[in-house]
C-alpha atoms as a PDB file:
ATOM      1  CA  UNK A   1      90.002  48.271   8.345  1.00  0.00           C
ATOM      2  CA  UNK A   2      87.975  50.355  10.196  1.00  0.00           C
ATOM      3  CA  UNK A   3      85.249  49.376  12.415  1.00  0.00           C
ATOM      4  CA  UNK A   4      81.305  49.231  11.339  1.00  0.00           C
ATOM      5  CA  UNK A   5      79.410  51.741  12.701  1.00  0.00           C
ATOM      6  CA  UNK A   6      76.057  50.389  14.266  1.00  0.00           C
ATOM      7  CA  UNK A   7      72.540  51.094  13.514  1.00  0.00           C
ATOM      8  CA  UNK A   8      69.723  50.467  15.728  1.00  0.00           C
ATOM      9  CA  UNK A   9      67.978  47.633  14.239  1.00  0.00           C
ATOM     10  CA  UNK A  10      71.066  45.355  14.354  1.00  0.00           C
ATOM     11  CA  UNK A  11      74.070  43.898  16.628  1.00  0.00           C
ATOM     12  CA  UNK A  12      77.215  43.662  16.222  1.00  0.00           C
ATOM     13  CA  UNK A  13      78.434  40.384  17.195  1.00  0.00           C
ATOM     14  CA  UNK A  14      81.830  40.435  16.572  1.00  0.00           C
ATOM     15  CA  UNK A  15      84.643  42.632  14.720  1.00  0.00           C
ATOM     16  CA  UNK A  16      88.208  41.798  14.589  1.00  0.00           C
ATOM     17  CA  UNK A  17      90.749  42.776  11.898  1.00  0.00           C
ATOM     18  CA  UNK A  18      94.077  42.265  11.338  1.00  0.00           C
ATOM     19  CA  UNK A  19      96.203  43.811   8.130  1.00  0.00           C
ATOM     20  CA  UNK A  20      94.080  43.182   4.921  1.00  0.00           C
ATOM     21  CA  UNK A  21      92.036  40.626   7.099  1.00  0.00           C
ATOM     22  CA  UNK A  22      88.987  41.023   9.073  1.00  0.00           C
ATOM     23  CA  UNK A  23      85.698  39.324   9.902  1.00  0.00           C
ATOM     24  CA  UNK A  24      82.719  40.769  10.974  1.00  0.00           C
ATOM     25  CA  UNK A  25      79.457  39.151  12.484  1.00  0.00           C
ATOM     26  CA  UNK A  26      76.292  41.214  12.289  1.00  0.00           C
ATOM     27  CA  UNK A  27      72.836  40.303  13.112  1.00  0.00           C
ATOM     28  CA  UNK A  28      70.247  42.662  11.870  1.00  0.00           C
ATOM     29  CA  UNK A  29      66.605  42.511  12.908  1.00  0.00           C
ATOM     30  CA  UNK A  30      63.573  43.036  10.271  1.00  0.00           C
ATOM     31  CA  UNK A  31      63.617  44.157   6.696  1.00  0.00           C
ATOM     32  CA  UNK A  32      67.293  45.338   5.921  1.00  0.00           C
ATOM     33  CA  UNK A  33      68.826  46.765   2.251  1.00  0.00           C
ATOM     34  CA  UNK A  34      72.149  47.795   1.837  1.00  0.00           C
ATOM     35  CA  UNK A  35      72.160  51.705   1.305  1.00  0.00           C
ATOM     36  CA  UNK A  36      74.750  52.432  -0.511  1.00  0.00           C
ATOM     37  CA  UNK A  37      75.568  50.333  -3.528  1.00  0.00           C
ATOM     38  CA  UNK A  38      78.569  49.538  -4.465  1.00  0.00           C
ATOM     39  CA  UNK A  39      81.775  48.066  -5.809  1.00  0.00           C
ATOM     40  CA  UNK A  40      85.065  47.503  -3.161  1.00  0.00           C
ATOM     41  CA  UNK A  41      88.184  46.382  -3.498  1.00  0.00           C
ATOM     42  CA  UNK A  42      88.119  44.041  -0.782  1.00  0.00           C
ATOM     43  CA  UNK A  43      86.910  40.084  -1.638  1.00  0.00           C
ATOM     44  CA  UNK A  44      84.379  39.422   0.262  1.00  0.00           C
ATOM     45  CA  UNK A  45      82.880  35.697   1.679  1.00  0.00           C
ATOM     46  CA  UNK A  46      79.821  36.605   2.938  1.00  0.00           C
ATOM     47  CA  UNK A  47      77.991  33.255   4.918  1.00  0.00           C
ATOM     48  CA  UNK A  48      74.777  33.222   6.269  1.00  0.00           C
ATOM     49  CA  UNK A  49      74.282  31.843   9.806  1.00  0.00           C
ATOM     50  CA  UNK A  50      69.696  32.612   9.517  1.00  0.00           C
ATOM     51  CA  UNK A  51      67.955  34.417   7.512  1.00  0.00           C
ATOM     52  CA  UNK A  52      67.494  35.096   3.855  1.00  0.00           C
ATOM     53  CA  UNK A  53      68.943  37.659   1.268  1.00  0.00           C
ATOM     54  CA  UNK A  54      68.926  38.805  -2.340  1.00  0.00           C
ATOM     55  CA  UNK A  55      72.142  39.566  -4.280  1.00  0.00           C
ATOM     56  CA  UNK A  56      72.392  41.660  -7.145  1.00  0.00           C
ATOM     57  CA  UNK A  57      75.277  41.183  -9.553  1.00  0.00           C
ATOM     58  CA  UNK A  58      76.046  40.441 -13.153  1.00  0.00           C
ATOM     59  CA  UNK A  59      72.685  42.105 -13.894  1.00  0.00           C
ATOM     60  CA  UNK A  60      70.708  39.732 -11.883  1.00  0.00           C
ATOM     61  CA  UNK A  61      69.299  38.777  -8.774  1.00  0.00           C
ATOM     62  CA  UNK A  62      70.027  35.544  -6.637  1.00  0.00           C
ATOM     63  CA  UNK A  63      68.557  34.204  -3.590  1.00  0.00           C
ATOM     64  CA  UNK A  64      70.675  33.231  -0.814  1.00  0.00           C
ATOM     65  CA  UNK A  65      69.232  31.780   2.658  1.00  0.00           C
ATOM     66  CA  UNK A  66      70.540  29.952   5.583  1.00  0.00           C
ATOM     67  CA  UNK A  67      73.622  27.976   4.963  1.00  0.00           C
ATOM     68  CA  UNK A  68      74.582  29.317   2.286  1.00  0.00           C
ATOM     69  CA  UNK A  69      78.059  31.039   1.367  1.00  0.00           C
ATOM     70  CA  UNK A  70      78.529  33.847  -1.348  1.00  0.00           C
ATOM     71  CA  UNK A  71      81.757  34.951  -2.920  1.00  0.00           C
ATOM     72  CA  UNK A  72      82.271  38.307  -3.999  1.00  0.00           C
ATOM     73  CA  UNK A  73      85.040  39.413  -6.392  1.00  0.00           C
ATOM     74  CA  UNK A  74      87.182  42.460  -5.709  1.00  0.00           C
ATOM     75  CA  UNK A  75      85.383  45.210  -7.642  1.00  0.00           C
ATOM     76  CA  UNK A  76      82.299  43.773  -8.220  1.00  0.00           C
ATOM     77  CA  UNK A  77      79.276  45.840  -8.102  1.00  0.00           C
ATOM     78  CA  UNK A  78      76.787  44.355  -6.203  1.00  0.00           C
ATOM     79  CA  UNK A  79      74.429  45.088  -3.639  1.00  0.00           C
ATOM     80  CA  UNK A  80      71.968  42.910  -1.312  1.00  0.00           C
ATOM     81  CA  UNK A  81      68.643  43.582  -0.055  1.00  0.00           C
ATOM     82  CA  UNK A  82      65.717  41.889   2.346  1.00  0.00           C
ATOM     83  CA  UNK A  83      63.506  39.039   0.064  1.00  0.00           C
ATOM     84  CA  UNK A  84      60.469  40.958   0.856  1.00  0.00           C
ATOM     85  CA  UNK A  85      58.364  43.346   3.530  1.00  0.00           C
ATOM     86  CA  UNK A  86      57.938  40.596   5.955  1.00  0.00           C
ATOM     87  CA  UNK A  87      61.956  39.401   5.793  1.00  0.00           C
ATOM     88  CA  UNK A  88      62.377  38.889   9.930  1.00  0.00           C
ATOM     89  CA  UNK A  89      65.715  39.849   9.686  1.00  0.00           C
ATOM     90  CA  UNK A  90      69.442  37.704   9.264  1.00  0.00           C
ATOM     91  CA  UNK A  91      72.219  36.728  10.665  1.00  0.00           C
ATOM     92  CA  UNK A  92      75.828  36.525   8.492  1.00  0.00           C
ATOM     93  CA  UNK A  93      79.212  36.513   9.033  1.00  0.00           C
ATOM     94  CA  UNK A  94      81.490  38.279   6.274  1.00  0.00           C
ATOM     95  CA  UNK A  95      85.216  37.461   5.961  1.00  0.00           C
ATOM     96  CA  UNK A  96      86.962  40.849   4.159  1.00  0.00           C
ATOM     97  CA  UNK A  97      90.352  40.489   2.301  1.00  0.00           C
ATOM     98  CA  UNK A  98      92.171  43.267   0.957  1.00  0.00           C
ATOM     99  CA  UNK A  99      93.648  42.748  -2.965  1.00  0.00           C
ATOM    100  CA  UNK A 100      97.411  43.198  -1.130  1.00  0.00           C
ATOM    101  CA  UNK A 101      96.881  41.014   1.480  1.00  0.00           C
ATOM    102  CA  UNK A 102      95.467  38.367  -1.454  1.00  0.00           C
ATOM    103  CA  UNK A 103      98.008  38.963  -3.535  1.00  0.00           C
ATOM    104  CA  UNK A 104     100.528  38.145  -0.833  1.00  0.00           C
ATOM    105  CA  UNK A 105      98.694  35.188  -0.109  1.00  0.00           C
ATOM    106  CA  UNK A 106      98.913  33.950  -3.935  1.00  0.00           C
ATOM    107  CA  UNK A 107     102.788  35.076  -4.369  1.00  0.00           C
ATOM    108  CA  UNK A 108     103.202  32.255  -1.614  1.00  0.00           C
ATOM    109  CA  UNK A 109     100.768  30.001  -2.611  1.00  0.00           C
ATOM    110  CA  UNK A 110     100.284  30.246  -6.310  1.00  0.00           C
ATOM    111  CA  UNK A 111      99.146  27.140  -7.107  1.00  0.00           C
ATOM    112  CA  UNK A 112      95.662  28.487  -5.626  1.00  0.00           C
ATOM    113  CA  UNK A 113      95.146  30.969  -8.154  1.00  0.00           C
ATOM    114  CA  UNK A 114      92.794  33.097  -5.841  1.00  0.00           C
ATOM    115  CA  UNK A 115      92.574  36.103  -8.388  1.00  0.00           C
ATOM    116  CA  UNK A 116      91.588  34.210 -10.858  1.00  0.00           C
ATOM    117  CA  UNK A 117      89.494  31.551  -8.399  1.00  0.00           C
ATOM    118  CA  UNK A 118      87.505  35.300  -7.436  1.00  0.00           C
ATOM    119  CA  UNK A 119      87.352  36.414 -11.205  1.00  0.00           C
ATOM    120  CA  UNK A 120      85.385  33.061 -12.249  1.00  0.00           C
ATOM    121  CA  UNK A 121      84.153  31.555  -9.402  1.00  0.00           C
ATOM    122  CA  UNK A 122      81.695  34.245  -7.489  1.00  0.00           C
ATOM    123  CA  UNK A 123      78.331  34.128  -6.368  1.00  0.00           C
ATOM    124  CA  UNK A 124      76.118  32.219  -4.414  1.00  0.00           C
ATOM    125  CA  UNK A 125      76.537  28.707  -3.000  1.00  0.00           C
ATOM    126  CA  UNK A 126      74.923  26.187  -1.548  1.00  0.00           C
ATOM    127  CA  UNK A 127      76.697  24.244   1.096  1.00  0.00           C
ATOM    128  CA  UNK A 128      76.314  21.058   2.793  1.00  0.00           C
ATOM    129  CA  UNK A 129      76.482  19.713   6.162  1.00  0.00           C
ATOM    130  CA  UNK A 130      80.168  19.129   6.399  1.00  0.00           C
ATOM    131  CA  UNK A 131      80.647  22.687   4.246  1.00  0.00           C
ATOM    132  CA  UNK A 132      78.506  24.609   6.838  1.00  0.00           C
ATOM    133  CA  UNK A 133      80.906  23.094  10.078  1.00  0.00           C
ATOM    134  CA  UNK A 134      84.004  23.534   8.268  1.00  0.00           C
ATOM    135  CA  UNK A 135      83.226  27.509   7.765  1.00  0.00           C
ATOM    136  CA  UNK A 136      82.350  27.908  11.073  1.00  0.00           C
ATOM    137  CA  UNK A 137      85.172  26.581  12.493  1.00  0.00           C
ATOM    138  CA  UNK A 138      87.210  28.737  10.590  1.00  0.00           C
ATOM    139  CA  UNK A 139      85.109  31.306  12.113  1.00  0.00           C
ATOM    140  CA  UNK A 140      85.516  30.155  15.524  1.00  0.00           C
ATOM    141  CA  UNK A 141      88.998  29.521  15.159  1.00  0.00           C
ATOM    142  CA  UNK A 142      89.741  32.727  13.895  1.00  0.00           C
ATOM    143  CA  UNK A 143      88.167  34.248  16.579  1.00  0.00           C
ATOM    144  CA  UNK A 144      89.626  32.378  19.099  1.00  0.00           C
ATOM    145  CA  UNK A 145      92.998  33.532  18.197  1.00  0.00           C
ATOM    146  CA  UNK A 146      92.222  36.920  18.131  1.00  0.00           C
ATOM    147  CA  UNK A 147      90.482  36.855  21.201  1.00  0.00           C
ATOM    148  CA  UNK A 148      93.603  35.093  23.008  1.00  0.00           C
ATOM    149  CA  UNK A 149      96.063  36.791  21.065  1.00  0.00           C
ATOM    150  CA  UNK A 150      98.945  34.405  21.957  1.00  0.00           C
ATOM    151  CA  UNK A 151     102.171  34.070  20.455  1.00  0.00           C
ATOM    152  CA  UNK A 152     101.982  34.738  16.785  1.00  0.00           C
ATOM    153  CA  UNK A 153      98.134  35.201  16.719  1.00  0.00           C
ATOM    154  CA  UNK A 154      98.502  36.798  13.696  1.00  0.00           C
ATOM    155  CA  UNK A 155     100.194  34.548  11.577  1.00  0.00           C
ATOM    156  CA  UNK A 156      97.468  31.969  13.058  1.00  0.00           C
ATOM    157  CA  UNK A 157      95.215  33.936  11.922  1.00  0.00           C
ATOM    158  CA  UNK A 158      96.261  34.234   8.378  1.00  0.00           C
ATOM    159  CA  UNK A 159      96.731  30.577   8.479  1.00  0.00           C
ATOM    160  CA  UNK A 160      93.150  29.908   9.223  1.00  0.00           C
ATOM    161  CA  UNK A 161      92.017  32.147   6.316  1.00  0.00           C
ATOM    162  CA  UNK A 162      94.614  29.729   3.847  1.00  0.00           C
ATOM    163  CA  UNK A 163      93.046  26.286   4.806  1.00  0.00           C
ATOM    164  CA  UNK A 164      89.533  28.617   4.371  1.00  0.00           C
ATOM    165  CA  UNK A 165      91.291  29.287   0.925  1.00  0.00           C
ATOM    166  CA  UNK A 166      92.253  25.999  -0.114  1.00  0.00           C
ATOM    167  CA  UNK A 167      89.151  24.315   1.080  1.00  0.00           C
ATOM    168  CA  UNK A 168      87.074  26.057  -1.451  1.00  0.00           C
ATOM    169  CA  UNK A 169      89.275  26.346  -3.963  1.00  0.00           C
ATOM    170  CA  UNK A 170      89.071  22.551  -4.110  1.00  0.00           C
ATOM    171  CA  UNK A 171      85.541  21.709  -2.912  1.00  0.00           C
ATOM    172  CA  UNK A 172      82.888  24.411  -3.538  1.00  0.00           C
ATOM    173  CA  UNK A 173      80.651  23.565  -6.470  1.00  0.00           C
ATOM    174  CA  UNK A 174      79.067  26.459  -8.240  1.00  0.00           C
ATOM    175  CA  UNK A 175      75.209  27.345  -7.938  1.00  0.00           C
ATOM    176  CA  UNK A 176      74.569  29.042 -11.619  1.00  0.00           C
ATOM    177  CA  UNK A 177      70.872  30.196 -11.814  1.00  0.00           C
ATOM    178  CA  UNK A 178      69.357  33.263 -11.008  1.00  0.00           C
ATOM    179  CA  UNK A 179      67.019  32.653  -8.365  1.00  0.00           C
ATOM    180  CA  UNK A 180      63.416  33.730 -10.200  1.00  0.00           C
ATOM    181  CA  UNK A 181      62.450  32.370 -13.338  1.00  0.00           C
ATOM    182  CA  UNK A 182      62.277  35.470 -15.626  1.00  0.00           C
ATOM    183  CA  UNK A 183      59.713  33.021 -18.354  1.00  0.00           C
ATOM    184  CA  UNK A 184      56.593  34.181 -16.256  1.00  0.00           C
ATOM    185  CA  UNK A 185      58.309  37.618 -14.592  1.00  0.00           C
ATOM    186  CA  UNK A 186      57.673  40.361 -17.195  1.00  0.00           C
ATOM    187  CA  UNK A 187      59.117  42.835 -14.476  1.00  0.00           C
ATOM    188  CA  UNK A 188      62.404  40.799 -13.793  1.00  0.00           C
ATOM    189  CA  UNK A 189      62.001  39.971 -17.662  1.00  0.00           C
ATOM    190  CA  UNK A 190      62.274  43.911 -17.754  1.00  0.00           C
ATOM    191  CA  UNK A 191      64.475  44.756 -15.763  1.00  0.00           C
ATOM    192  CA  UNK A 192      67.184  42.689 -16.806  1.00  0.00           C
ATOM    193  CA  UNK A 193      67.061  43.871 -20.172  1.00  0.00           C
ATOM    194  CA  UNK A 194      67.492  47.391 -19.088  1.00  0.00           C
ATOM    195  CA  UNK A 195      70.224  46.775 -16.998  1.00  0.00           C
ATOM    196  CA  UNK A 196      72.132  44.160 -19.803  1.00  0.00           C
ATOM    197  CA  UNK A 197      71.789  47.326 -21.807  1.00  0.00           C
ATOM    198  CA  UNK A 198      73.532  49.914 -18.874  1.00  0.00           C
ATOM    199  CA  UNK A 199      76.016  48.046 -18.168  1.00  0.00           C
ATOM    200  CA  UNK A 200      77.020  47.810 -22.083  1.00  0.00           C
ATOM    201  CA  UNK A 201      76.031  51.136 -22.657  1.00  0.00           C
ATOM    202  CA  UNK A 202      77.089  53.437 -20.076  1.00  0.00           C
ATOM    203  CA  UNK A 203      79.621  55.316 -21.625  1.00  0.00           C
ATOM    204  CA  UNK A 204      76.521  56.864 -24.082  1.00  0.00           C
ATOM    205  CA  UNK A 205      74.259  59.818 -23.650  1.00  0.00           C
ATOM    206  CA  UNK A 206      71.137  57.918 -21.855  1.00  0.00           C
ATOM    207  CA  UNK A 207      68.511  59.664 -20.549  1.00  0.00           C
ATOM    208  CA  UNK A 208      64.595  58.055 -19.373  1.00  0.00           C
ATOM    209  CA  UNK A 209      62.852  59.421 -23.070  1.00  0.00           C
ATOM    210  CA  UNK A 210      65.500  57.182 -24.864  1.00  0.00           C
ATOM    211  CA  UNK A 211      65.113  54.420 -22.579  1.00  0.00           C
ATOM    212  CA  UNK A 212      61.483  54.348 -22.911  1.00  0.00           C
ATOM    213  CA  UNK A 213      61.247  54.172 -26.509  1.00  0.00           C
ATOM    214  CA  UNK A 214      63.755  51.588 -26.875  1.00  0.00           C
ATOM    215  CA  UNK A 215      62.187  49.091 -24.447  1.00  0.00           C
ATOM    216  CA  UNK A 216      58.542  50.343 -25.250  1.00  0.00           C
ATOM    217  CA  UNK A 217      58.018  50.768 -21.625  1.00  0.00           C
ATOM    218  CA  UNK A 218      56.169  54.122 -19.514  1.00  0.00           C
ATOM    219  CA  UNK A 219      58.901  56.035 -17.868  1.00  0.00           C
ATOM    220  CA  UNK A 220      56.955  55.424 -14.693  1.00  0.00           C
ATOM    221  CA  UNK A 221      57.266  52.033 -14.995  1.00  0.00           C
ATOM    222  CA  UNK A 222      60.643  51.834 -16.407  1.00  0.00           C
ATOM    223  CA  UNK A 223      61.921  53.488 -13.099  1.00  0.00           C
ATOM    224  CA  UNK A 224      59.733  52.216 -11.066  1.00  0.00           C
ATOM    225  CA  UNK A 225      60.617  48.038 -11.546  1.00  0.00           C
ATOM    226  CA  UNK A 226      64.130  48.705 -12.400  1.00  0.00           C
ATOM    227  CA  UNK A 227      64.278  49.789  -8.807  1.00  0.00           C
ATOM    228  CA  UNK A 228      62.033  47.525  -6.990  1.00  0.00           C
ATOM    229  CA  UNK A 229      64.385  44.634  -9.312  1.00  0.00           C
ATOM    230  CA  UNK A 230      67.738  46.006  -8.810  1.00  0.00           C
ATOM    231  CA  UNK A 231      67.745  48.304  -5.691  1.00  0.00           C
ATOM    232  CA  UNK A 232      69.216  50.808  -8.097  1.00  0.00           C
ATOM    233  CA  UNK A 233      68.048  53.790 -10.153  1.00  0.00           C
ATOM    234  CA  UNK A 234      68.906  54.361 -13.430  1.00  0.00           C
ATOM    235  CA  UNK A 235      71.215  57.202 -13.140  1.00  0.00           C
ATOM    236  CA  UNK A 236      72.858  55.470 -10.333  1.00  0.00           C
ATOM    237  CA  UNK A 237      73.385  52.392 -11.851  1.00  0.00           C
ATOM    238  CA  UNK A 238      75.106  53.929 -15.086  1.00  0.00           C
ATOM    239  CA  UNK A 239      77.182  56.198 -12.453  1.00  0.00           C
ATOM    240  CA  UNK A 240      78.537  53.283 -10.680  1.00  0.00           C
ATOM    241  CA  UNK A 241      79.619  51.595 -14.134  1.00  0.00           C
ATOM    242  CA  UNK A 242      81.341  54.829 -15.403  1.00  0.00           C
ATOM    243  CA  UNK A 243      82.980  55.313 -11.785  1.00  0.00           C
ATOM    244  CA  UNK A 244      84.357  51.365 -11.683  1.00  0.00           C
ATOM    245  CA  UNK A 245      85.938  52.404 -15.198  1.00  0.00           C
ATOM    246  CA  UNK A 246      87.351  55.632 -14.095  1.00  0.00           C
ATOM    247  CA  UNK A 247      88.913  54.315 -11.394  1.00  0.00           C
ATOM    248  CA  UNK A 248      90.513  51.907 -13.447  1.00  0.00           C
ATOM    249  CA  UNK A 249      92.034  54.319 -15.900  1.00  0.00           C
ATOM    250  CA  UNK A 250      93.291  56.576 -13.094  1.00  0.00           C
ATOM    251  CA  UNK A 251      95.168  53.523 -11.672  1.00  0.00           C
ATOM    252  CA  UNK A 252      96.658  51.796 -14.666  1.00  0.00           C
ATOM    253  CA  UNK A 253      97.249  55.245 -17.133  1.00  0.00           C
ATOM    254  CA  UNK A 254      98.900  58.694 -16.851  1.00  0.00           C
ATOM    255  CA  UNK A 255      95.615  60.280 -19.123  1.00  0.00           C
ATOM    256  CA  UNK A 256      94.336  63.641 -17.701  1.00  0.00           C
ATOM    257  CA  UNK A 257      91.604  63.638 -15.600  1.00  0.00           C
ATOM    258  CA  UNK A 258      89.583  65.628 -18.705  1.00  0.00           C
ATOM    259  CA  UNK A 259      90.480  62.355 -20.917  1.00  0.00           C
ATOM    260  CA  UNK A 260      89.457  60.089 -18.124  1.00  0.00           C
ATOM    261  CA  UNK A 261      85.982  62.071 -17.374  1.00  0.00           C
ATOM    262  CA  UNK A 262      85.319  62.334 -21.392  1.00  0.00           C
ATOM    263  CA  UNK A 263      86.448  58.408 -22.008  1.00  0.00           C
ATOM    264  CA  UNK A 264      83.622  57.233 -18.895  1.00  0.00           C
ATOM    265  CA  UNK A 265      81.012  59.231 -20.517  1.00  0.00           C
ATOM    266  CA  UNK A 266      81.124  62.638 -18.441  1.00  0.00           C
ATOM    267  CA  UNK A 267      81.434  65.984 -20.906  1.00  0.00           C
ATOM    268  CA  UNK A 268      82.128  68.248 -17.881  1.00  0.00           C
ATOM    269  CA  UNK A 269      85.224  66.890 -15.889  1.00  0.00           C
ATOM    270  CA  UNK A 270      83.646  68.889 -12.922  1.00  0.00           C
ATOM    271  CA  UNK A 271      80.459  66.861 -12.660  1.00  0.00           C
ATOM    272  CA  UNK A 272      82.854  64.231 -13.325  1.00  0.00           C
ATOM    273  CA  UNK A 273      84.835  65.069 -10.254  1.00  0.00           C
ATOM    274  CA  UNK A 274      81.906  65.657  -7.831  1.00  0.00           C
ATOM    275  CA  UNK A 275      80.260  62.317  -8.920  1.00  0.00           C
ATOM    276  CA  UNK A 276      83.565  60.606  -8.506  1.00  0.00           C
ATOM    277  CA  UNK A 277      83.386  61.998  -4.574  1.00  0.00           C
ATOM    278  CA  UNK A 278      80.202  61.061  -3.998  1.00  0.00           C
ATOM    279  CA  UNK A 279      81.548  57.240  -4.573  1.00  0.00           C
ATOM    280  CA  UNK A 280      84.898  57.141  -3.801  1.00  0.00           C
ATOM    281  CA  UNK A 281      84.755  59.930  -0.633  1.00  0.00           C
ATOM    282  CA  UNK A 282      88.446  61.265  -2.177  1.00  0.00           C
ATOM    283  CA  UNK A 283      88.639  63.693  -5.590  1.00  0.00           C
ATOM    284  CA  UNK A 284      89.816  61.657  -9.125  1.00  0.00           C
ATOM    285  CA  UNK A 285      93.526  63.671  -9.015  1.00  0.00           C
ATOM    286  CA  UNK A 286      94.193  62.849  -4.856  1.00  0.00           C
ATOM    287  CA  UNK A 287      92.892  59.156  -5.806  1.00  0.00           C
ATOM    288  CA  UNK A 288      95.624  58.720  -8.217  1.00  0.00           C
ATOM    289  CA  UNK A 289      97.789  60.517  -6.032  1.00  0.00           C
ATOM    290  CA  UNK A 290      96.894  58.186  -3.290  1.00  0.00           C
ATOM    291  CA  UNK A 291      96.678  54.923  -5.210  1.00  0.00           C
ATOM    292  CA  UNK A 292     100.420  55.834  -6.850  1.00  0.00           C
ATOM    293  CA  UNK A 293     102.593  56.468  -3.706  1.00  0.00           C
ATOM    294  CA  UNK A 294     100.761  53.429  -1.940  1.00  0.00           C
ATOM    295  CA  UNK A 295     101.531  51.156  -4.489  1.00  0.00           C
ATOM    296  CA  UNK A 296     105.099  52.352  -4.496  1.00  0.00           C
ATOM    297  CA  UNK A 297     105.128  51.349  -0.742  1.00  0.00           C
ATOM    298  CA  UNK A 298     103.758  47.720  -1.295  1.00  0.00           C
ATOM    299  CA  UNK A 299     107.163  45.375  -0.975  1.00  0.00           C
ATOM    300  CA  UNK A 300     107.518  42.573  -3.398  1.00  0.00           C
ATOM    301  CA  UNK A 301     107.457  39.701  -1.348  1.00  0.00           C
ATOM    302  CA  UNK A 302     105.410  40.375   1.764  1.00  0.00           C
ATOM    303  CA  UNK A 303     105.533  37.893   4.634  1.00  0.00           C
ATOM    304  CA  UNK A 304     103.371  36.485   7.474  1.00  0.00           C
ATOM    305  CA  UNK A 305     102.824  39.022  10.400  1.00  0.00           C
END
């Protein structure tokens, strides 16, 4: 994993990474929102140390503040954003896991279940006292050994991540609501419905006219609350849906990139291509390419470093 660049308004506390494991501490000062939104492979458990954010997922927003530990699943588009224009600024720590270096966690431990744990279990938690101190010394433990980097610091390292793994497999207890009652929030009441209907529909023809008879909405106002909602605009959000599902067809069939493009919702397979770039920074044909010989590198069993 490669290292975060820096931007002004934050610090970079700590970064250390080891294969398909890495954790990185950030502090960020003032009102933050991620730029580019996304979906990963990587899992991520994202904690926050101070501070508060907003997570978008699953069509909705949730509220996460200090304390508080979120689970994203590998491939879930998401993105997170400051609570409002006077947010001071937070302070997280984000444990990253690659889907090989899970998977050779679970083909050693499958009695966890992680993929599955991942598939059901994301989103936003609240944890106690005894929650909070057990995270963080994972955290400082993990550190520690990477910092020291004595005999078999690695596999130590892993190791730490496991009991991290087991712990919550057993004892986290799901937070389900979105954080804002939508009853009195006609623009979250809005938004939701439009994005419910993207993320259903993406594979149509959609264009602002047809959204803004359907909902009975001003196009200026469509736009303009699905964005301040989301953190997404409409043609981005119904790119990122049609991208998740290419990518999945280029990894798990032989179809043509034409089929691919056409079965996403793209009629040109060039605009198809160049959109593909503009997420995935590699073309749809060297993705496959990519994706294919690295798979046929991964061993069966792999073991502890």
């Amino acid at each position: 994993m490669v290292e975060p660049k820096i931007e002004a308004n934050e610090k970079l506390t700590l970064f250390c990474s080891i294969d398909g494991l890495a954790v990185e501490h950030k502090v960020r000062y003032g009102q933050y929102d991620m730029k580019i939104k996304h979906f990963h492979p990587e899992y991520e458990i994202f904690y926050i140390l101070d501070g508060n954010r907003d997570f978008f997922f699953d069509n909705r927003i949730y509220h996460a503040s200090k304390g508080d530990l979120i689970l994203i699943d590998s491939n879930l588009i998401h993105m997170t954003k400051s609570t409002g224009v006077d947010d001071l600024g937070h302070n997280r720590i984000i444990l990253y896991i690659t889907p090989d270096r899970m998977k050779s966690i679970e083909s050693r431990f499958p009695s966890l279940n992680l993929t599955r744990f991942f598939r059901s279990n994301y989103g936003v938690y609240h944890l106690d006292e005894e929650q909070q101190n057990h995270f963080m010394d994972f955290y400082y433990r993990f550190k520690k050994e990477y910092q020291d980097k004595s005999s078999n610091y690695q596999m130590a390292m892993e190791l730490c991540v496991i009991e991290l793994l087991l712990y919550m497999t057993r004892d986290l207890k799901r937070y389900p609501d979105a954080s804002s009652d939508t009853k009195d929030n006609k623009n979250l009441r809005h938004a939701y419905e439009i994005a419910d209907y993207l993320s259903e529909h993406y594979r149509d023809d959609i264009d602002l006219d047809f959204l803004a008879k359907k909902f009975f909405l001003s196009k200026y106002y469509l736009c303009r609350t699905f964005h301040e909602v989301t953190g997404y605009n409409i043609r981005e959000y119904i790119n990122i849906y049609r991208i998740r599902a290419a990518k999945q067809l280029l990894e798990e069939s032989d179809e043509s990139i034409d089929s691919v493009a056409s079965k996403v919702g793209y009629h040109s397979s060039t605009h198809f291509e160049k959109i593909f770039k503009s997420y995935m920074n590699i073309s749809p044909l060297k993705y496959r390419k990519q994706r294919n010989v690295y798979v046929s590198m991964i061993p069966v069993v792999d073991h502890l470093s």
